[in-house]
Structures are given as C-alpha cells and as structure tokens.
PDB file of N, CA and C in Angstrom:
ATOM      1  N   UNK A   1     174.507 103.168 304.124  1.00  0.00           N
ATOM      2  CA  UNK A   1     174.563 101.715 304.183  1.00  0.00           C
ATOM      3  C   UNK A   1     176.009 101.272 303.984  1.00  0.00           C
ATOM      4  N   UNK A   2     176.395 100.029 304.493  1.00  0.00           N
ATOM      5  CA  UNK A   2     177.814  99.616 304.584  1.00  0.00           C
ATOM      6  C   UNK A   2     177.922  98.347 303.274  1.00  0.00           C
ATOM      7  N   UNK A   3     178.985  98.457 303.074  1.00  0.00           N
ATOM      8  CA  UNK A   3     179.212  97.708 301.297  1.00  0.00           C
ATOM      9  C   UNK A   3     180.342  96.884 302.223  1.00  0.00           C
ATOM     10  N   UNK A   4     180.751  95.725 301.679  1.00  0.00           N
ATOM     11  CA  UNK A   4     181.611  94.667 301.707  1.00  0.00           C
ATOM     12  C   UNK A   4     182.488  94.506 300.194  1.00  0.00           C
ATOM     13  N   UNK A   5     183.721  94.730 300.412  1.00  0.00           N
ATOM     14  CA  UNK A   5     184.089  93.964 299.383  1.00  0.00           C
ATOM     15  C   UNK A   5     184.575  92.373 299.074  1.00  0.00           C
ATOM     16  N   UNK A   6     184.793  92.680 297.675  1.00  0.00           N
ATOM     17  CA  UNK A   6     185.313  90.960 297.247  1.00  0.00           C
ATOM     18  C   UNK A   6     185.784  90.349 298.441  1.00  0.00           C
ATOM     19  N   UNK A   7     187.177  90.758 298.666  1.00  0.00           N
ATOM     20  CA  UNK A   7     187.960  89.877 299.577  1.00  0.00           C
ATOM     21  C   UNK A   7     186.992  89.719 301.199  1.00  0.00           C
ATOM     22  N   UNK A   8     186.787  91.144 301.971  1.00  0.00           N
ATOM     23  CA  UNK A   8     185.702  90.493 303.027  1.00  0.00           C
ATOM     24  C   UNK A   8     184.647  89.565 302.710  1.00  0.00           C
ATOM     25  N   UNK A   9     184.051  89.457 301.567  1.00  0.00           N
ATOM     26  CA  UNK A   9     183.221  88.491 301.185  1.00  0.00           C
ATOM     27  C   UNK A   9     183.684  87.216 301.253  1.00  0.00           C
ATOM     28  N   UNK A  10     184.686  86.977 300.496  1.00  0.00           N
ATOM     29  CA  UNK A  10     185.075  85.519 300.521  1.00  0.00           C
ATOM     30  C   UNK A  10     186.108  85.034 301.455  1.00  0.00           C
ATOM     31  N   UNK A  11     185.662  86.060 302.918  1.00  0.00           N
ATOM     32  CA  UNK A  11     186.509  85.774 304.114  1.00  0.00           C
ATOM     33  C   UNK A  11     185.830  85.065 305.125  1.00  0.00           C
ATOM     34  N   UNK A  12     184.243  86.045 304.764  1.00  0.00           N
ATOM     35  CA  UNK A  12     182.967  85.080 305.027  1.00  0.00           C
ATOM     36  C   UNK A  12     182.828  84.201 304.877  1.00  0.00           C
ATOM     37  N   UNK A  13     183.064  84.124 303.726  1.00  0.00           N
ATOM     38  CA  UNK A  13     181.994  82.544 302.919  1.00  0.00           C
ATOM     39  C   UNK A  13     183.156  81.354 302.743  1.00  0.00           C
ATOM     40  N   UNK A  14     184.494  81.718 303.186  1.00  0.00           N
ATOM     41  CA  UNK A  14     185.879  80.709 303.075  1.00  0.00           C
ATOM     42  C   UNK A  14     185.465  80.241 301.670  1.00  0.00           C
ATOM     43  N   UNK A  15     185.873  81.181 300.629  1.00  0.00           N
ATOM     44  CA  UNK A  15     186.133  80.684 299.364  1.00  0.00           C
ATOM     45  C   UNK A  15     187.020  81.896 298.915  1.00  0.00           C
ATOM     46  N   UNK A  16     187.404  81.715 297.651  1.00  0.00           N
ATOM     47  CA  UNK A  16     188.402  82.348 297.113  1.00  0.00           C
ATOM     48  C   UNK A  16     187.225  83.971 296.516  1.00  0.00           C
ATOM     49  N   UNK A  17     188.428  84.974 296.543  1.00  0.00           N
ATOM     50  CA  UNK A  17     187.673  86.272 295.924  1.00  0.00           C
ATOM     51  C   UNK A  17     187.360  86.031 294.433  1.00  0.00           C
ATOM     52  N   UNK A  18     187.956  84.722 293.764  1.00  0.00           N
ATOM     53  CA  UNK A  18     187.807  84.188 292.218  1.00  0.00           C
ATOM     54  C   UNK A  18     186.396  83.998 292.360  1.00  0.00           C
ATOM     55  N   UNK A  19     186.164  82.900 292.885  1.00  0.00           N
ATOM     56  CA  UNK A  19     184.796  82.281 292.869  1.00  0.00           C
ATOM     57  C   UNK A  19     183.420  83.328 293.472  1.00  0.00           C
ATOM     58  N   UNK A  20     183.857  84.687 294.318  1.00  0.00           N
ATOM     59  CA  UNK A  20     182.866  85.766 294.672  1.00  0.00           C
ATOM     60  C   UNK A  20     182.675  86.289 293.593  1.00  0.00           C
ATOM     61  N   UNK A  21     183.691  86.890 292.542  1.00  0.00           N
ATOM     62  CA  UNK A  21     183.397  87.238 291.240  1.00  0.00           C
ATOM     63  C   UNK A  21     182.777  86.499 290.994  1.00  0.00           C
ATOM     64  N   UNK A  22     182.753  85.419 290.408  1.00  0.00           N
ATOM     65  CA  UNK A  22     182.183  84.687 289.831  1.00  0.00           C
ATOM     66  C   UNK A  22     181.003  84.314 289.820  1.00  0.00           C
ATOM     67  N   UNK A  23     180.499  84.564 290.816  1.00  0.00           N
ATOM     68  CA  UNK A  23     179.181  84.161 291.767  1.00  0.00           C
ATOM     69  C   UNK A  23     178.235  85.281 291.556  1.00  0.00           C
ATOM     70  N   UNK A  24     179.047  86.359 290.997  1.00  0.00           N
ATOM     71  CA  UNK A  24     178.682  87.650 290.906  1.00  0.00           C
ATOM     72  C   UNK A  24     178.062  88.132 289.292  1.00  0.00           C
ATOM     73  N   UNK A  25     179.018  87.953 288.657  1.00  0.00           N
ATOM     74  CA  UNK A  25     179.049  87.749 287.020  1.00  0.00           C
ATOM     75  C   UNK A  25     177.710  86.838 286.601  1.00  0.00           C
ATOM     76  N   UNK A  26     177.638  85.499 287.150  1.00  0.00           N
ATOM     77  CA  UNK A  26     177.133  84.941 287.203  1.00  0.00           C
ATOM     78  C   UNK A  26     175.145  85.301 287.665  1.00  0.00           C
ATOM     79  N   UNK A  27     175.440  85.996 288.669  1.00  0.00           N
ATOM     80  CA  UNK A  27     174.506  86.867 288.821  1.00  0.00           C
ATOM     81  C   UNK A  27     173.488  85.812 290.459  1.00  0.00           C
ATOM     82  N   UNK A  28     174.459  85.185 290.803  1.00  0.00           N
ATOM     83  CA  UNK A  28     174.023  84.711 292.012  1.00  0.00           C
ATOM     84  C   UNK A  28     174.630  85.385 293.190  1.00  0.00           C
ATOM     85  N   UNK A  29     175.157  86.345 293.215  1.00  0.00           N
ATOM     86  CA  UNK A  29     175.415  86.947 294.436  1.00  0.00           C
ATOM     87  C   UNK A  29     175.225  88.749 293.527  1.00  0.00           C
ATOM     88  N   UNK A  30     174.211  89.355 294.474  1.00  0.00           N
ATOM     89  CA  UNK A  30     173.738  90.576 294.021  1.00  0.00           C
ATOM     90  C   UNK A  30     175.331  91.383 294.522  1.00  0.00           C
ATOM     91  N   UNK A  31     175.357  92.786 293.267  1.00  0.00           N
ATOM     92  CA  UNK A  31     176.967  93.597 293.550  1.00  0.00           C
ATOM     93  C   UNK A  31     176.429  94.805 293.174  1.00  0.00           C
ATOM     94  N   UNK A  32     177.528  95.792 293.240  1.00  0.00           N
ATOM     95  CA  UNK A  32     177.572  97.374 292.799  1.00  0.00           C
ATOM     96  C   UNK A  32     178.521  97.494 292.616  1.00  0.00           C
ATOM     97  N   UNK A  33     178.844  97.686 291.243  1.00  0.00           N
ATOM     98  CA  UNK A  33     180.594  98.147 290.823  1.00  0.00           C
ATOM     99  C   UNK A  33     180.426  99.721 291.306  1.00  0.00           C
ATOM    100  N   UNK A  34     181.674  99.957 291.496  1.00  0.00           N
ATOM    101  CA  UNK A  34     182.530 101.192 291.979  1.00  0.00           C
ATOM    102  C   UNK A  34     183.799 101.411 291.245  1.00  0.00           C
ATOM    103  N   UNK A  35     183.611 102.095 290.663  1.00  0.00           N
ATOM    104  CA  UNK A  35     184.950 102.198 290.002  1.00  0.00           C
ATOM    105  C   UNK A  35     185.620 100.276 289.684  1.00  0.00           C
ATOM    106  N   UNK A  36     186.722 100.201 290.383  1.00  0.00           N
ATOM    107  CA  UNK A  36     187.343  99.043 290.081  1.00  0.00           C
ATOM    108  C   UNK A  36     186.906  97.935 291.516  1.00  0.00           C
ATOM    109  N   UNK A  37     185.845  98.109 291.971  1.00  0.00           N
ATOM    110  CA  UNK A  37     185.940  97.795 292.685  1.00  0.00           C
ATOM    111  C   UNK A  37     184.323  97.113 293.069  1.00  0.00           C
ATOM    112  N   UNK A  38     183.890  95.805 293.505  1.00  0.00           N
ATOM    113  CA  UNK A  38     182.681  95.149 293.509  1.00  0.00           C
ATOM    114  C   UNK A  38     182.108  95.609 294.992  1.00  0.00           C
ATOM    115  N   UNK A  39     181.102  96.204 294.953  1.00  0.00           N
ATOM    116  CA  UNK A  39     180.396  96.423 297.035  1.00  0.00           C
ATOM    117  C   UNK A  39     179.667  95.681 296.885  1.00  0.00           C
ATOM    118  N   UNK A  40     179.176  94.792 297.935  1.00  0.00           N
ATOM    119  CA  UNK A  40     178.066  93.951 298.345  1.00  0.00           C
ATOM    120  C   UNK A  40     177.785  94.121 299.711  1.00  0.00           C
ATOM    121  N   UNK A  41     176.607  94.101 299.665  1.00  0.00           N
ATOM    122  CA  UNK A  41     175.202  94.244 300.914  1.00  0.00           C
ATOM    123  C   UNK A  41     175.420  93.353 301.718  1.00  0.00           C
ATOM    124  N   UNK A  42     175.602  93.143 302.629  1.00  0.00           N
ATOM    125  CA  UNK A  42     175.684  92.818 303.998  1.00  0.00           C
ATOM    126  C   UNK A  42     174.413  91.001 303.332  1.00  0.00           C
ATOM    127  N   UNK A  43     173.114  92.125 303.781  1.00  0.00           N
ATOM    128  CA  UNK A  43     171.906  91.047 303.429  1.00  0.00           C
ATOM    129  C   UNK A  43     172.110  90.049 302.276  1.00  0.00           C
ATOM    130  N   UNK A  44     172.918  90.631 301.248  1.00  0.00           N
ATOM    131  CA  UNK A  44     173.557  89.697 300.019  1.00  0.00           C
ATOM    132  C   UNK A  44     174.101  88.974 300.450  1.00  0.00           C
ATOM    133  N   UNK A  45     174.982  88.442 301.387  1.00  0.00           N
ATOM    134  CA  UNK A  45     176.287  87.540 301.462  1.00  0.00           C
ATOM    135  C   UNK A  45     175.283  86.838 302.523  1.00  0.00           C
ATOM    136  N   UNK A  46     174.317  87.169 303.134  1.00  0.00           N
ATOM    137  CA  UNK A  46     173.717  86.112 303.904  1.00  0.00           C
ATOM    138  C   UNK A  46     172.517  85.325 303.101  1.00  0.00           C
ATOM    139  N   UNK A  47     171.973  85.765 302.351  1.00  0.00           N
ATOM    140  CA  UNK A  47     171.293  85.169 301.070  1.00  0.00           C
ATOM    141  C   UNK A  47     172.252  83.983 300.416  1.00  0.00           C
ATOM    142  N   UNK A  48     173.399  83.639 300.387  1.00  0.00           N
ATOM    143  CA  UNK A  48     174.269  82.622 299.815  1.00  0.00           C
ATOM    144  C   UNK A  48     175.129  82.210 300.656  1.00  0.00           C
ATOM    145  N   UNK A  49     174.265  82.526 301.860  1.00  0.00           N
ATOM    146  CA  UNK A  49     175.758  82.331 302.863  1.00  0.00           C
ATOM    147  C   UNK A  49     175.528  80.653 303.072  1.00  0.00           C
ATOM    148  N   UNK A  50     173.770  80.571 303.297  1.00  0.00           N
ATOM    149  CA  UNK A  50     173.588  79.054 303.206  1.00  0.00           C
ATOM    150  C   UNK A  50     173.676  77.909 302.433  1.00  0.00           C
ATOM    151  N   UNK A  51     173.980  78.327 301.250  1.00  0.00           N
ATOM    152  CA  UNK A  51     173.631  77.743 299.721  1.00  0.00           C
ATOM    153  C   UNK A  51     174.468  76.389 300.134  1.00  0.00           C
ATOM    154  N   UNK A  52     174.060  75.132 298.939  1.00  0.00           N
ATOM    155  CA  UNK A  52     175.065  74.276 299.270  1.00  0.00           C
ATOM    156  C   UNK A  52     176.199  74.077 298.695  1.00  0.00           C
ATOM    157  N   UNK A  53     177.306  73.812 299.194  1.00  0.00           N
ATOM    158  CA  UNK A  53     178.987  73.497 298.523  1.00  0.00           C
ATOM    159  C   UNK A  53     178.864  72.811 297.306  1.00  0.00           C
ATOM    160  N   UNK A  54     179.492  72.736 296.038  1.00  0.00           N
ATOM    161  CA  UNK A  54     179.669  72.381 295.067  1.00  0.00           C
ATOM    162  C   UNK A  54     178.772  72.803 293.767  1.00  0.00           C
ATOM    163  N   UNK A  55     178.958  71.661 292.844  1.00  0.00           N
ATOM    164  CA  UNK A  55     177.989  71.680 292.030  1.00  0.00           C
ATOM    165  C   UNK A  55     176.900  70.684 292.197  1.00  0.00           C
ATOM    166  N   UNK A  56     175.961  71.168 291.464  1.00  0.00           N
ATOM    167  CA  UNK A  56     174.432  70.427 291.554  1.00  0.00           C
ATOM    168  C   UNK A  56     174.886  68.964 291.488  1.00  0.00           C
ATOM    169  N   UNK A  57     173.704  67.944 291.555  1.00  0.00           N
ATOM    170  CA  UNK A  57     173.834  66.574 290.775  1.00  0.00           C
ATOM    171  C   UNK A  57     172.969  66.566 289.729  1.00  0.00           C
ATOM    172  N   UNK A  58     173.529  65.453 288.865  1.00  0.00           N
ATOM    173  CA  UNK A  58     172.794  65.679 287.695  1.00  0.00           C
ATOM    174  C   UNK A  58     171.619  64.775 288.042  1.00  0.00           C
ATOM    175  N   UNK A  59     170.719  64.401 286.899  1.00  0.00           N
ATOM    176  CA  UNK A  59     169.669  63.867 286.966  1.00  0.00           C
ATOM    177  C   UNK A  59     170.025  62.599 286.839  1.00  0.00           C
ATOM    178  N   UNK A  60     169.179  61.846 288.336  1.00  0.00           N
ATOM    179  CA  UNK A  60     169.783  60.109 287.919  1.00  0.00           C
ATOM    180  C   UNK A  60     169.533  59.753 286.840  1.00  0.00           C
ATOM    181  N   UNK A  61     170.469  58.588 286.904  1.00  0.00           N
ATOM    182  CA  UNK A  61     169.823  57.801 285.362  1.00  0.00           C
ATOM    183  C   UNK A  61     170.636  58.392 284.026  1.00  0.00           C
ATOM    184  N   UNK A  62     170.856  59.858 283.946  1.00  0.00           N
ATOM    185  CA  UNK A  62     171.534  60.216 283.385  1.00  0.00           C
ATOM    186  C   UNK A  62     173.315  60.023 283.020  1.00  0.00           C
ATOM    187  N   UNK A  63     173.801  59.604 282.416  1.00  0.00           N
ATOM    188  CA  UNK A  63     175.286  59.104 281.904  1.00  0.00           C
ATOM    189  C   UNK A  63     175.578  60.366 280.904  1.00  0.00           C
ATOM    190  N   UNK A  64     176.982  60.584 281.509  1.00  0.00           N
ATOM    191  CA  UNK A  64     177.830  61.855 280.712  1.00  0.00           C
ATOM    192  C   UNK A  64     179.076  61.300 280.002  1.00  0.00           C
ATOM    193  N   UNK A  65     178.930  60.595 278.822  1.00  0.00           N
ATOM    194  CA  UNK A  65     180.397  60.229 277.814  1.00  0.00           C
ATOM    195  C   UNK A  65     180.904  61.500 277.441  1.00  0.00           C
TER     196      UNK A  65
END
C-alpha cells in the first residue's frame, strides 16, 4: 500500500504541513508514524478532504466575554 506524507498531504488539502499535524495529533486525520516521519492512506486524506474550512460556529444565542 502507498503512504503520503505530511507535506504531499497538505499539498492536497492547500493547507500548511502545521495544521496536517495537527489534524493528526488531534486525531482527525488517521496516521502511521515511521520513524520521524507521519504516512497517511490515500483513503485518509479523502475522508477530510471534504470537511468544512474553519472553525465550527458556536451555538446561537450564545455570547463569549
């Protein structure tokens, strides 16, 4: 099977290899460390490939002081 790393990942997804970590750590984008190094599944990066840009909204009505 063929592995992708960080940087092809977030060449895909036009975001930074910061935020693929992150996404990763996080535990929303499935990985396999290798030594120093993160592989991801092909089928993984299309699982989030759709997701939407940013962060959530909060709940109307809700106010953040």
């Amino acid at each position: 099977m063929d592995y992708l790393t960080v940087t092809e990942v977030a060449e895909q997804l036009d975001v930074t290899t910061g935020r693929i970590r992150q996404m990763v750590l996080a535990g929303k984008l499935r990985a396999r460390k290798a030594g120093p190094l993160w592989l991801i599944k092909p089928a993984d990066v299309d699982a989030v490939r759709h997701r939407k840009p940013g962060r959530p909204r909060g709940a109307k009505g809700v106010r953040h002081e």
